[in-house]
Protein backbone atom coordinates (compact mmCIF):
# COMPACT_ATOMS: atom_id res chain seq x y z
CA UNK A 1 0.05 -9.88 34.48
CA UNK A 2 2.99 -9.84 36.88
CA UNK A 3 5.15 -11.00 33.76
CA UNK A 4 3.82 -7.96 32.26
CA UNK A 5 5.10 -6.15 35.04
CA UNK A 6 8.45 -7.35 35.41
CA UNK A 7 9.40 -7.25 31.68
CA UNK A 8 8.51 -3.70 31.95
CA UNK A 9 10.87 -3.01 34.97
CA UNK A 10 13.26 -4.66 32.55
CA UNK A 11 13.37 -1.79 29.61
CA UNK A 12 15.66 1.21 30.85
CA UNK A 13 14.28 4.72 30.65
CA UNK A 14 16.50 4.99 27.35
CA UNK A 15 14.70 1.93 25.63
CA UNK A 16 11.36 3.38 26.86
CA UNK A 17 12.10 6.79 25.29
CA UNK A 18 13.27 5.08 21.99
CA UNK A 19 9.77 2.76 22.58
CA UNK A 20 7.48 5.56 22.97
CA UNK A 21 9.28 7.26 19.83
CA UNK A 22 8.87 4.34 17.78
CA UNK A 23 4.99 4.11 18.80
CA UNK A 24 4.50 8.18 18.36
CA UNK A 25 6.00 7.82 14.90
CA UNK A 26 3.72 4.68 13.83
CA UNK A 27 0.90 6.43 15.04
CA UNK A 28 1.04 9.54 13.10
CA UNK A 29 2.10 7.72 9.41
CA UNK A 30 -0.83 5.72 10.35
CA UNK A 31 -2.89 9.52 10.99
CA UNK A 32 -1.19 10.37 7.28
CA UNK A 33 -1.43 7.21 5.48
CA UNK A 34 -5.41 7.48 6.52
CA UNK A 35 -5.45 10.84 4.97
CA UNK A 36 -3.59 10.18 1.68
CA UNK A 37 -6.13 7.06 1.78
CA UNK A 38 -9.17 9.82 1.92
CA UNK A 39 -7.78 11.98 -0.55
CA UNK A 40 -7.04 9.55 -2.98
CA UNK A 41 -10.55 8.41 -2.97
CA UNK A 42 -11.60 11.98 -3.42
CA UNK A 43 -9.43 11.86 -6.93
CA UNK A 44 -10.67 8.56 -8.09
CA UNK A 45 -14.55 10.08 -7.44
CA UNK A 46 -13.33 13.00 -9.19
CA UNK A 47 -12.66 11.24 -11.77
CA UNK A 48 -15.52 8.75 -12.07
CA UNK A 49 -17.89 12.39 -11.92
CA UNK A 50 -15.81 13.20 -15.46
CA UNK A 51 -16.64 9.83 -16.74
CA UNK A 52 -13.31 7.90 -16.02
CA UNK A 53 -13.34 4.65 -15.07
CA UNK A 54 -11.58 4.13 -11.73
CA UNK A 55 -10.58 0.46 -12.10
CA UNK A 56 -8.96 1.31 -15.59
CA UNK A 57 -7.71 3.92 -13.73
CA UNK A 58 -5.84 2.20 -10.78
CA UNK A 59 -4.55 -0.27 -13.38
CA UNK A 60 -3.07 2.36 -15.65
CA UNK A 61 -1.38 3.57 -12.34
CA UNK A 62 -0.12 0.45 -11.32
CA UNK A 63 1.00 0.03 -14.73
CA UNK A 64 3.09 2.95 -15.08
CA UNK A 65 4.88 2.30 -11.30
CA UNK A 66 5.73 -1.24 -13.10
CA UNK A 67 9.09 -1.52 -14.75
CA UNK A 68 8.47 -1.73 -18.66
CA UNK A 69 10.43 -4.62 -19.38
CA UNK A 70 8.47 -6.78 -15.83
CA UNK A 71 5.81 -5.09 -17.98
CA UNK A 72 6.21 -6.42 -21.70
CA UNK A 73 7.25 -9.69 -19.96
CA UNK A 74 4.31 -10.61 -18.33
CA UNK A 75 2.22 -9.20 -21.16
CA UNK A 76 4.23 -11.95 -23.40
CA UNK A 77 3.60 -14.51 -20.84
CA UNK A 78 -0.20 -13.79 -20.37
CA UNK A 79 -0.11 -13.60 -24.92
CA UNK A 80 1.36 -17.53 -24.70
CA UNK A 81 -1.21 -18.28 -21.70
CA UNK A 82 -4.15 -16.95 -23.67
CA UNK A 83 -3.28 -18.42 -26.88
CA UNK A 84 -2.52 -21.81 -25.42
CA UNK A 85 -6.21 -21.81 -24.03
CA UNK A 86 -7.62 -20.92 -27.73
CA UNK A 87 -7.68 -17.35 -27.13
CA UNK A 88 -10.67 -15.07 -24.80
């Protein structure tokens, strides 16, 4: 641990400050992205109570983040897969 020690000793009290910043700031999107994490589960149970299906649901999101021409292009290419292999 004396390595420890010394590479310590070796970080000025400006790279500390900017250290404990960078630490402070990871810790509290970490406190946020847990929340948004809880209250988007909230929604999707929301939704499943109205009768929505929260796997259709996650894929429509996903879906409508996706650019529509990524989109129709691996839609085509999943078309030519699925017809290749006789159709599903």
């Amino acid at each position: 641990m004396a390595d420890d020690a010394s590479s310590i000793e070796v970080l000025n009290s400006s790279a500390q400050g900017q250290l404990k910043s960078v630490i402070h700031r990871i810790e509290r999107l970490e406190r946020e992205k847990a929340d948004l994490s809880a209250d988007l589960k909230a929604v999707y149970a929301e939704a499943k109570g109205n009768g929505f299906d929260a796997k259709t649901l996650r894929k429509v999101v996903r879906l409508r983040r996706q650019d529509k021409a990524k989109r129709q292009e691996e839609d085509a290419i999943l078309d030519l897969y699925l017809s290749a292999l006789g159709g599903l």
